[in-house]
PDB file of N, CA and C in Angstrom:
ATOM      1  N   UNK A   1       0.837  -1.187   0.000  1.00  0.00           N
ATOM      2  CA  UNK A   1       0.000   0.000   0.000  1.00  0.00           C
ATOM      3  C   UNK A   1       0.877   1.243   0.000  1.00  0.00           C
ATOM      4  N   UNK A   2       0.404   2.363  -0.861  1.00  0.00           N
ATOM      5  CA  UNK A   2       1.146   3.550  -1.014  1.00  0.00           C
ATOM      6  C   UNK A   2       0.342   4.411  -0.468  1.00  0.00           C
ATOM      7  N   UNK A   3       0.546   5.698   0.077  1.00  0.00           N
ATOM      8  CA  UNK A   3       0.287   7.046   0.048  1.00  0.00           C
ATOM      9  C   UNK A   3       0.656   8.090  -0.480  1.00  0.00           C
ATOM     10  N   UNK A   4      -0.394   8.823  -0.981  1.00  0.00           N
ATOM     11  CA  UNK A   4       0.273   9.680  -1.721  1.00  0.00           C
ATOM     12  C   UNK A   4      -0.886  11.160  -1.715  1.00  0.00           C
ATOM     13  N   UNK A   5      -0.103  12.210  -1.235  1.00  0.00           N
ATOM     14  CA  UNK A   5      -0.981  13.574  -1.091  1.00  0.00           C
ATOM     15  C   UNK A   5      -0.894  14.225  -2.333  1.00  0.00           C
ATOM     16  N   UNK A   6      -2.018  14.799  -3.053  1.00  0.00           N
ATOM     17  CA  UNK A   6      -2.066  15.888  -4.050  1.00  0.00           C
ATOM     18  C   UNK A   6      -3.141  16.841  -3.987  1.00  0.00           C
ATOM     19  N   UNK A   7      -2.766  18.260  -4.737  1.00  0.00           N
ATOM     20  CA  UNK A   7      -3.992  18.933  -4.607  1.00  0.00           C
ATOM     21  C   UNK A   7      -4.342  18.886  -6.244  1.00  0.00           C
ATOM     22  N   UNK A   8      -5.714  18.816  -6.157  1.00  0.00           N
ATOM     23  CA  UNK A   8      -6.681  18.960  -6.705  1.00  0.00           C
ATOM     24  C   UNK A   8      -7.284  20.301  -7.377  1.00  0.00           C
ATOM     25  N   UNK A   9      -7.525  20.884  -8.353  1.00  0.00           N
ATOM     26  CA  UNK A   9      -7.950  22.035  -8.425  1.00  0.00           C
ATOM     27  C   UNK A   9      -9.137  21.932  -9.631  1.00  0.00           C
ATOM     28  N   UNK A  10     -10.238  22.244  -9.415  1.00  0.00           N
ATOM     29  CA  UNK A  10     -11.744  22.019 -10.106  1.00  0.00           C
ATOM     30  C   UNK A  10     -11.782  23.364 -10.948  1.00  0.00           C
ATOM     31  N   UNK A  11     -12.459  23.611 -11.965  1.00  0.00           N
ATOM     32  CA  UNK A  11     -13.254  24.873 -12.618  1.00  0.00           C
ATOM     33  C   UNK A  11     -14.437  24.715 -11.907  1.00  0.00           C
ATOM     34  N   UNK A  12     -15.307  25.840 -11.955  1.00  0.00           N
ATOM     35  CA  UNK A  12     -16.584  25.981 -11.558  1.00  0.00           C
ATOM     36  C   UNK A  12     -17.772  24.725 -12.363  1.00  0.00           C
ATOM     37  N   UNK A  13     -17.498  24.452 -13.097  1.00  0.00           N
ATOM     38  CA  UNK A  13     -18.288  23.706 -13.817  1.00  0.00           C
ATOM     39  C   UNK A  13     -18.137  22.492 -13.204  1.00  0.00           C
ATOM     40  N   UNK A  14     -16.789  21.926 -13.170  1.00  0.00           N
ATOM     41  CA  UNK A  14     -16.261  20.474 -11.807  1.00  0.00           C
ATOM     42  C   UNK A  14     -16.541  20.448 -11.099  1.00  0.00           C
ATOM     43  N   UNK A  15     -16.716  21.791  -9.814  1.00  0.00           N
ATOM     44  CA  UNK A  15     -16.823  21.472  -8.899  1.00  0.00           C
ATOM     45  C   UNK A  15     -17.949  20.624  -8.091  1.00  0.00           C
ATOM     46  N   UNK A  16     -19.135  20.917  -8.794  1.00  0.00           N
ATOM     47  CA  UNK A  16     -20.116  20.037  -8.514  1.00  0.00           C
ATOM     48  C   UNK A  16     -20.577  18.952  -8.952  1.00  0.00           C
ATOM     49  N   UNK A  17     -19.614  18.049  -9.747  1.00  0.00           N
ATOM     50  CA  UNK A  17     -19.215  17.074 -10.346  1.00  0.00           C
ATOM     51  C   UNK A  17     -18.738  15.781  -9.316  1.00  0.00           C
ATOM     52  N   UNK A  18     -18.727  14.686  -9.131  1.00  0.00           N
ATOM     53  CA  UNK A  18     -18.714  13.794  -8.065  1.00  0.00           C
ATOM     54  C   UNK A  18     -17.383  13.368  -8.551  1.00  0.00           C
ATOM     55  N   UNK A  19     -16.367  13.934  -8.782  1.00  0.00           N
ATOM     56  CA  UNK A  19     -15.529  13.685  -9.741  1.00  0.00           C
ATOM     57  C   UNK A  19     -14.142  12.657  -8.102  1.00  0.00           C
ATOM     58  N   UNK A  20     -13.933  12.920  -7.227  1.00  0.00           N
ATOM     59  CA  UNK A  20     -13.381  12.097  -6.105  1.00  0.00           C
ATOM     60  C   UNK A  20     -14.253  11.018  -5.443  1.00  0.00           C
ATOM     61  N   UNK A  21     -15.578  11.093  -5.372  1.00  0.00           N
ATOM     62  CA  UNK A  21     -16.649  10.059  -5.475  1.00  0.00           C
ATOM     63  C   UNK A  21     -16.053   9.072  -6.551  1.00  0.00           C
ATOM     64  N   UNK A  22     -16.508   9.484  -7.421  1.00  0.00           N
ATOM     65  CA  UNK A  22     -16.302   8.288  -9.006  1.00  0.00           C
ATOM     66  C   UNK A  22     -14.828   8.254  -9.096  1.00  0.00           C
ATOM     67  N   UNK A  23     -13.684   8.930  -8.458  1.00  0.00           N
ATOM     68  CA  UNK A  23     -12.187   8.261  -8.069  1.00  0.00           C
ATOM     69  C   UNK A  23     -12.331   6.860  -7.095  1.00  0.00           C
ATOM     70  N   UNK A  24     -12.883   6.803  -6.388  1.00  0.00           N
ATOM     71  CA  UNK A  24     -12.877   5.751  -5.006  1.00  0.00           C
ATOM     72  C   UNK A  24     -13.992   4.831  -5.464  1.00  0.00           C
ATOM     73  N   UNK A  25     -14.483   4.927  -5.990  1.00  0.00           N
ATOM     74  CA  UNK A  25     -15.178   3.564  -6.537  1.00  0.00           C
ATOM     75  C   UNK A  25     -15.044   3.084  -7.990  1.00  0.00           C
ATOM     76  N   UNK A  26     -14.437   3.910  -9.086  1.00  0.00           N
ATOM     77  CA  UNK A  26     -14.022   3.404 -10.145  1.00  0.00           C
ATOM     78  C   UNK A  26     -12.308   2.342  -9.893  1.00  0.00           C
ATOM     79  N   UNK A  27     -11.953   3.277  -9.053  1.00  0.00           N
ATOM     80  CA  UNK A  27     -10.429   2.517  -9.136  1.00  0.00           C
ATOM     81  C   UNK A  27     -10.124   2.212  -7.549  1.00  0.00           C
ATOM     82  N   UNK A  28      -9.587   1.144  -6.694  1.00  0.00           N
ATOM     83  CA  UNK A  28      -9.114   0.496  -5.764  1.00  0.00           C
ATOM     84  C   UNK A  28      -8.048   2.095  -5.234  1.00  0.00           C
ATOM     85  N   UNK A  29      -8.732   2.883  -4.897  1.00  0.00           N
ATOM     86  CA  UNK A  29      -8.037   3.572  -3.765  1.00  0.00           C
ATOM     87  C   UNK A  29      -8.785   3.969  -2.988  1.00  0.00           C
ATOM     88  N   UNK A  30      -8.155   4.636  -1.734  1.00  0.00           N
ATOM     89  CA  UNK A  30      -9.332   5.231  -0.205  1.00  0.00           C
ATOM     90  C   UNK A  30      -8.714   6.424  -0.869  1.00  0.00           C
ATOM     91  N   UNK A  31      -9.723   7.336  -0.792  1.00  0.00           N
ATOM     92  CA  UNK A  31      -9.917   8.809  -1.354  1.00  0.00           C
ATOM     93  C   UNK A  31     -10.131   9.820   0.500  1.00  0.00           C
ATOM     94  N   UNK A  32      -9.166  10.242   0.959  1.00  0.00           N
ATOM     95  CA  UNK A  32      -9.566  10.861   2.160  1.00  0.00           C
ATOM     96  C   UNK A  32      -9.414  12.540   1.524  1.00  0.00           C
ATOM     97  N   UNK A  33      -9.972  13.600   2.207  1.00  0.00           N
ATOM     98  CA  UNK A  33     -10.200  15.266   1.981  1.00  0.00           C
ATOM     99  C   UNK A  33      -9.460  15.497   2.938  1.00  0.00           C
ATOM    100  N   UNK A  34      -8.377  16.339   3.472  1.00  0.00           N
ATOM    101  CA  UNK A  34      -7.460  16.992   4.393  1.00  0.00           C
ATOM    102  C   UNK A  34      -7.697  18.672   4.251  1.00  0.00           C
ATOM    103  N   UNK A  35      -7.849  18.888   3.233  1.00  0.00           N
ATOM    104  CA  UNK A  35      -8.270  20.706   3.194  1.00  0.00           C
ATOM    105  C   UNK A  35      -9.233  21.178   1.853  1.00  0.00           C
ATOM    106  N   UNK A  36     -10.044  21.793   1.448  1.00  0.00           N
ATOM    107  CA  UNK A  36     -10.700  22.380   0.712  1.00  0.00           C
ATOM    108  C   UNK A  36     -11.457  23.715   1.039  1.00  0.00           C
ATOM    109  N   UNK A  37     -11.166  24.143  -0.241  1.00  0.00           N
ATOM    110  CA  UNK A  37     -12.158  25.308  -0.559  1.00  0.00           C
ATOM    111  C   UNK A  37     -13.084  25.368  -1.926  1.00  0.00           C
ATOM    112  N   UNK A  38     -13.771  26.392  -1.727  1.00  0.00           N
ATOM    113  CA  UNK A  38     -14.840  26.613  -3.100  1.00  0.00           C
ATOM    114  C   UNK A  38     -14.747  28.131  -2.874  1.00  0.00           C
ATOM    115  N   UNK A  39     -14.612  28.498  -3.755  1.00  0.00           N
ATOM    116  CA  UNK A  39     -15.178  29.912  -4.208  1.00  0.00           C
ATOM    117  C   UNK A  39     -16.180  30.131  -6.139  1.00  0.00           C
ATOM    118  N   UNK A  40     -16.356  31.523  -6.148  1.00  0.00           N
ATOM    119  CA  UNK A  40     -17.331  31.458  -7.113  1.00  0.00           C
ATOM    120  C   UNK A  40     -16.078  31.121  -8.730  1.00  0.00           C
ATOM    121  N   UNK A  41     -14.962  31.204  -9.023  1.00  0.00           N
ATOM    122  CA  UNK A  41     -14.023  31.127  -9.712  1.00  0.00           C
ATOM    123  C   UNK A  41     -13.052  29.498  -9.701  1.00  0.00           C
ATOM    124  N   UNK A  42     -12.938  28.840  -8.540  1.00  0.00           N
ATOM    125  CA  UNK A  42     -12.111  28.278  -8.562  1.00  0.00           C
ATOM    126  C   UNK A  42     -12.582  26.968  -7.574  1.00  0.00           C
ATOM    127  N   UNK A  43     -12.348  25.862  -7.161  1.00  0.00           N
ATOM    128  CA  UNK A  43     -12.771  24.683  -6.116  1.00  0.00           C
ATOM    129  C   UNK A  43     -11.665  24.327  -5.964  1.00  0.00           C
ATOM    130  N   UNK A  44     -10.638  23.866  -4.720  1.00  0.00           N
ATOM    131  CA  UNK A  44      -9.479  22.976  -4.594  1.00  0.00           C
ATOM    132  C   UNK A  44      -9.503  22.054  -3.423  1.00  0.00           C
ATOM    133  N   UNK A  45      -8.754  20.683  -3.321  1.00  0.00           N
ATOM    134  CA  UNK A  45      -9.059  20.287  -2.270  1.00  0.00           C
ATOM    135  C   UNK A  45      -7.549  19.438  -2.033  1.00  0.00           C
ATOM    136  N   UNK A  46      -6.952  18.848  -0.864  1.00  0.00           N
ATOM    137  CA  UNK A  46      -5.954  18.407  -1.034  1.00  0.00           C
ATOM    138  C   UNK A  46      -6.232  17.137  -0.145  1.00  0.00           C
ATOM    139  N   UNK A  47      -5.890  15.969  -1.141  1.00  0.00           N
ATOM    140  CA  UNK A  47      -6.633  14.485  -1.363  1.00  0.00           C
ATOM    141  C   UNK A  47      -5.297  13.664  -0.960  1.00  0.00           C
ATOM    142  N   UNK A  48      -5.840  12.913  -0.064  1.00  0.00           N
ATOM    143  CA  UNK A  48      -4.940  11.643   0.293  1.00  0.00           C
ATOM    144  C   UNK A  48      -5.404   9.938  -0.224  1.00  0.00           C
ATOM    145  N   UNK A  49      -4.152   9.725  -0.840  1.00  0.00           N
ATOM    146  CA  UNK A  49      -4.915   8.740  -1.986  1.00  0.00           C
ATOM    147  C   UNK A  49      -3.851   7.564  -0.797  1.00  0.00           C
ATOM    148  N   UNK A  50      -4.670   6.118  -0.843  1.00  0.00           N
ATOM    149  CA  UNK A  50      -4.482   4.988  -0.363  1.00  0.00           C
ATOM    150  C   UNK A  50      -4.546   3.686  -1.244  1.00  0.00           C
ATOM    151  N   UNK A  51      -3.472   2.779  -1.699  1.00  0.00           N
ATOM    152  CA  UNK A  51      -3.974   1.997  -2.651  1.00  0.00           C
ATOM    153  C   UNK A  51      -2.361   1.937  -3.203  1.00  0.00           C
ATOM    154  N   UNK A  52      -2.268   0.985  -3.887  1.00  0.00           N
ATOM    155  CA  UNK A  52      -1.358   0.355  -4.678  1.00  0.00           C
ATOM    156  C   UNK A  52      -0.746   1.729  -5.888  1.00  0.00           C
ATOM    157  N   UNK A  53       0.545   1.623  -5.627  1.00  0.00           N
ATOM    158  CA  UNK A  53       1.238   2.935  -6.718  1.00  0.00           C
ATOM    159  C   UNK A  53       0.304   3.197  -8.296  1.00  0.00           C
ATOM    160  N   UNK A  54       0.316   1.798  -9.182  1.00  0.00           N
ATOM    161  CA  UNK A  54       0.036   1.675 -10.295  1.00  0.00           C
ATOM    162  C   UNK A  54      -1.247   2.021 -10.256  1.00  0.00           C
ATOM    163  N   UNK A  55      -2.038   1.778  -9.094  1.00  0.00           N
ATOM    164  CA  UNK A  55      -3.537   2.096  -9.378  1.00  0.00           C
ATOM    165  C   UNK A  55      -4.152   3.530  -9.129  1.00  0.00           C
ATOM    166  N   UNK A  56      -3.232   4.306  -7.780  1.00  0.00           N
ATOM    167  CA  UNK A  56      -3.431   5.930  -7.859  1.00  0.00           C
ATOM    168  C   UNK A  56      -2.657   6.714  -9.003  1.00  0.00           C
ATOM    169  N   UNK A  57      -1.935   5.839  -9.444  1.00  0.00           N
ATOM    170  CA  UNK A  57      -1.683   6.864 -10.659  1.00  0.00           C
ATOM    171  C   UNK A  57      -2.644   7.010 -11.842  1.00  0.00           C
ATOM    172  N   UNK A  58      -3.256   5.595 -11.855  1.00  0.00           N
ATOM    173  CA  UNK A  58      -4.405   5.844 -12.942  1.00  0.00           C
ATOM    174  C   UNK A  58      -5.282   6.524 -12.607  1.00  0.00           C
ATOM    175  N   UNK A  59      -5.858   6.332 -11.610  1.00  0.00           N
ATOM    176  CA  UNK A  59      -7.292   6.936 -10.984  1.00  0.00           C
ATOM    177  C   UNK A  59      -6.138   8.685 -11.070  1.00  0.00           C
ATOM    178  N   UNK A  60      -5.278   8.877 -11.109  1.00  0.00           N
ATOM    179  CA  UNK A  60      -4.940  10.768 -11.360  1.00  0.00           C
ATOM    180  C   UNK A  60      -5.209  10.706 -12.581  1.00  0.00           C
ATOM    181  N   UNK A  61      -4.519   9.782 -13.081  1.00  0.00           N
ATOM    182  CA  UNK A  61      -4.388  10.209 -14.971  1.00  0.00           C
ATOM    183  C   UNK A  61      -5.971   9.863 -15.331  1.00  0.00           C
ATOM    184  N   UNK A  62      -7.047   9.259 -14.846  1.00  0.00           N
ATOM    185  CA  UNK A  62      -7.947   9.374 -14.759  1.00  0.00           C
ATOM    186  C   UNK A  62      -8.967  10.807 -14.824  1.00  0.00           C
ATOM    187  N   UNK A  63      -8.340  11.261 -13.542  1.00  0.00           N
ATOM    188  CA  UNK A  63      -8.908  12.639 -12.740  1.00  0.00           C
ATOM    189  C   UNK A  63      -8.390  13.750 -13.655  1.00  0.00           C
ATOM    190  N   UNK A  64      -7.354  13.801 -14.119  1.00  0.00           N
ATOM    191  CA  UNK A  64      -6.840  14.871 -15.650  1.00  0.00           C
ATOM    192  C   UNK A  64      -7.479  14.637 -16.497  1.00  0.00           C
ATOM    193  N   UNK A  65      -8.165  13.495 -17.001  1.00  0.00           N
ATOM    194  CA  UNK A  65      -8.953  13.235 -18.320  1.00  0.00           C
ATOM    195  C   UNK A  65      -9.896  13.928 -18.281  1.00  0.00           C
ATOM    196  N   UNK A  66     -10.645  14.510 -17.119  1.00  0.00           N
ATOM    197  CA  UNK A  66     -11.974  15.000 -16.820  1.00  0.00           C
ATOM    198  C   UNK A  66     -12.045  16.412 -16.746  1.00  0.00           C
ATOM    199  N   UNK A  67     -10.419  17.146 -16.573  1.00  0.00           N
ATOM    200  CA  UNK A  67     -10.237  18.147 -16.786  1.00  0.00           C
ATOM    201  C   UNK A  67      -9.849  18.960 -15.579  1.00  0.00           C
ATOM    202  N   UNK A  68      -9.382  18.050 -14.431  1.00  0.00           N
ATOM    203  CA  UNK A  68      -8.606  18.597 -13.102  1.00  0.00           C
ATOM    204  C   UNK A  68      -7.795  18.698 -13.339  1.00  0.00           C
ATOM    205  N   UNK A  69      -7.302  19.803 -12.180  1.00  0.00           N
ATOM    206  CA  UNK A  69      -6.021  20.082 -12.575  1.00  0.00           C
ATOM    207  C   UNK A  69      -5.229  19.238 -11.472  1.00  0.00           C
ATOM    208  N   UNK A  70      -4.060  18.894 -11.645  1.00  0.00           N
ATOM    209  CA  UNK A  70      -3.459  17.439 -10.562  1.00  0.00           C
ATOM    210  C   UNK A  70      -2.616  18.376 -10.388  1.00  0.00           C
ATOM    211  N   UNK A  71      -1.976  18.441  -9.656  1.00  0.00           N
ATOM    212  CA  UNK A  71      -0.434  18.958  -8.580  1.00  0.00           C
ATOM    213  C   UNK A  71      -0.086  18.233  -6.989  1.00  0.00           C
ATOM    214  N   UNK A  72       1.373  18.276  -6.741  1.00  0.00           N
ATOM    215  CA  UNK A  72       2.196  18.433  -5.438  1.00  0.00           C
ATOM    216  C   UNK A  72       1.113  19.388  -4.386  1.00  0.00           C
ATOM    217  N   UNK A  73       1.126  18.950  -3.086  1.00  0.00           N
ATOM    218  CA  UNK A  73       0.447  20.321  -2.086  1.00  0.00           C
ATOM    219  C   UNK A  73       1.727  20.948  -1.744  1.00  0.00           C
ATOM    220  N   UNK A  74       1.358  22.151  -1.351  1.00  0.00           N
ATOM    221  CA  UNK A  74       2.279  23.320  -1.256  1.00  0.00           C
ATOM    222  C   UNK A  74       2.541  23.221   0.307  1.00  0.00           C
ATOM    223  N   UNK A  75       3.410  23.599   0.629  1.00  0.00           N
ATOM    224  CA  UNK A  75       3.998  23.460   1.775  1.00  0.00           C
ATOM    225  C   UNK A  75       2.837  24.472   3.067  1.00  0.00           C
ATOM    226  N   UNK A  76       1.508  25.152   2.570  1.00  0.00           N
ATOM    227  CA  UNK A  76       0.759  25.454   3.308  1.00  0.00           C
ATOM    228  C   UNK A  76      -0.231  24.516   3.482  1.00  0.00           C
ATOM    229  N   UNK A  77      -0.175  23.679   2.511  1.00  0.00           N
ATOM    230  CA  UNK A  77      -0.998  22.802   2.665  1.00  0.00           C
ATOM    231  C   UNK A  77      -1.374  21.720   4.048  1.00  0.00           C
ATOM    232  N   UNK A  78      -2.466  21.357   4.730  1.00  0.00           N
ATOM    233  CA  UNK A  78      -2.804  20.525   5.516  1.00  0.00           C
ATOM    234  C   UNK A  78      -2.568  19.232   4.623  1.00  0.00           C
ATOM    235  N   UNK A  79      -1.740  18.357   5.286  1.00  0.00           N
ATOM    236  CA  UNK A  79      -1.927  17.014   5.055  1.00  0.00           C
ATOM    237  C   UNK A  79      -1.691  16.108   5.999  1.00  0.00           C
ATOM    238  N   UNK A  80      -1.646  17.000   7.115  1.00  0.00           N
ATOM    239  CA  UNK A  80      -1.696  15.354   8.390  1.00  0.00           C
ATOM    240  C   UNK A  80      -2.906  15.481   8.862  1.00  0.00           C
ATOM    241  N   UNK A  81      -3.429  14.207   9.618  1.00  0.00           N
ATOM    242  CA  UNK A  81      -4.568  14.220  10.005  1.00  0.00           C
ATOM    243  C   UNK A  81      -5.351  12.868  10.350  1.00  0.00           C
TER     244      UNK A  81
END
């Protein structure tokens, strides 16, 4: 089992999209939330993925197909918890 933290960043149109829902049940990872926001411009959230290397990488390259934006969290970022 791997871990692995990234942030997430939605358009307004994504954000209300089940788009980390349909991550955790399309592909064999635990999908946990550590920080998010929404505003009227932008949605971000910073996601702790659980699951085998080969399989959170798909479920990202997955999550880019749909039109997220994938990144590293920034060193303000919450990720313990």
């Amino acid at each position: 089992m791997a871990n692995k933290h990234v942030r997430l960043t939605f358009t307004p149109q994504l954000v209300q999209e089940p788009v980390i829902y349909n991550m955790g049940h399309q592909f064999k990872v635990i999908t946990s939330i550590r920080m998010a926001a929404v505003d009227q411009s932008v949605g971000w959230v910073v996601l702790e993925l659980e699951g085998e290397e080969d399989e959170i990488e798909r479920a990202l390259e997955w999550t880019r197909s749909k039109g997220v934006r994938v990144d590293e969290p920034t060193l303000g970022d919450v990720v313990e918890g």
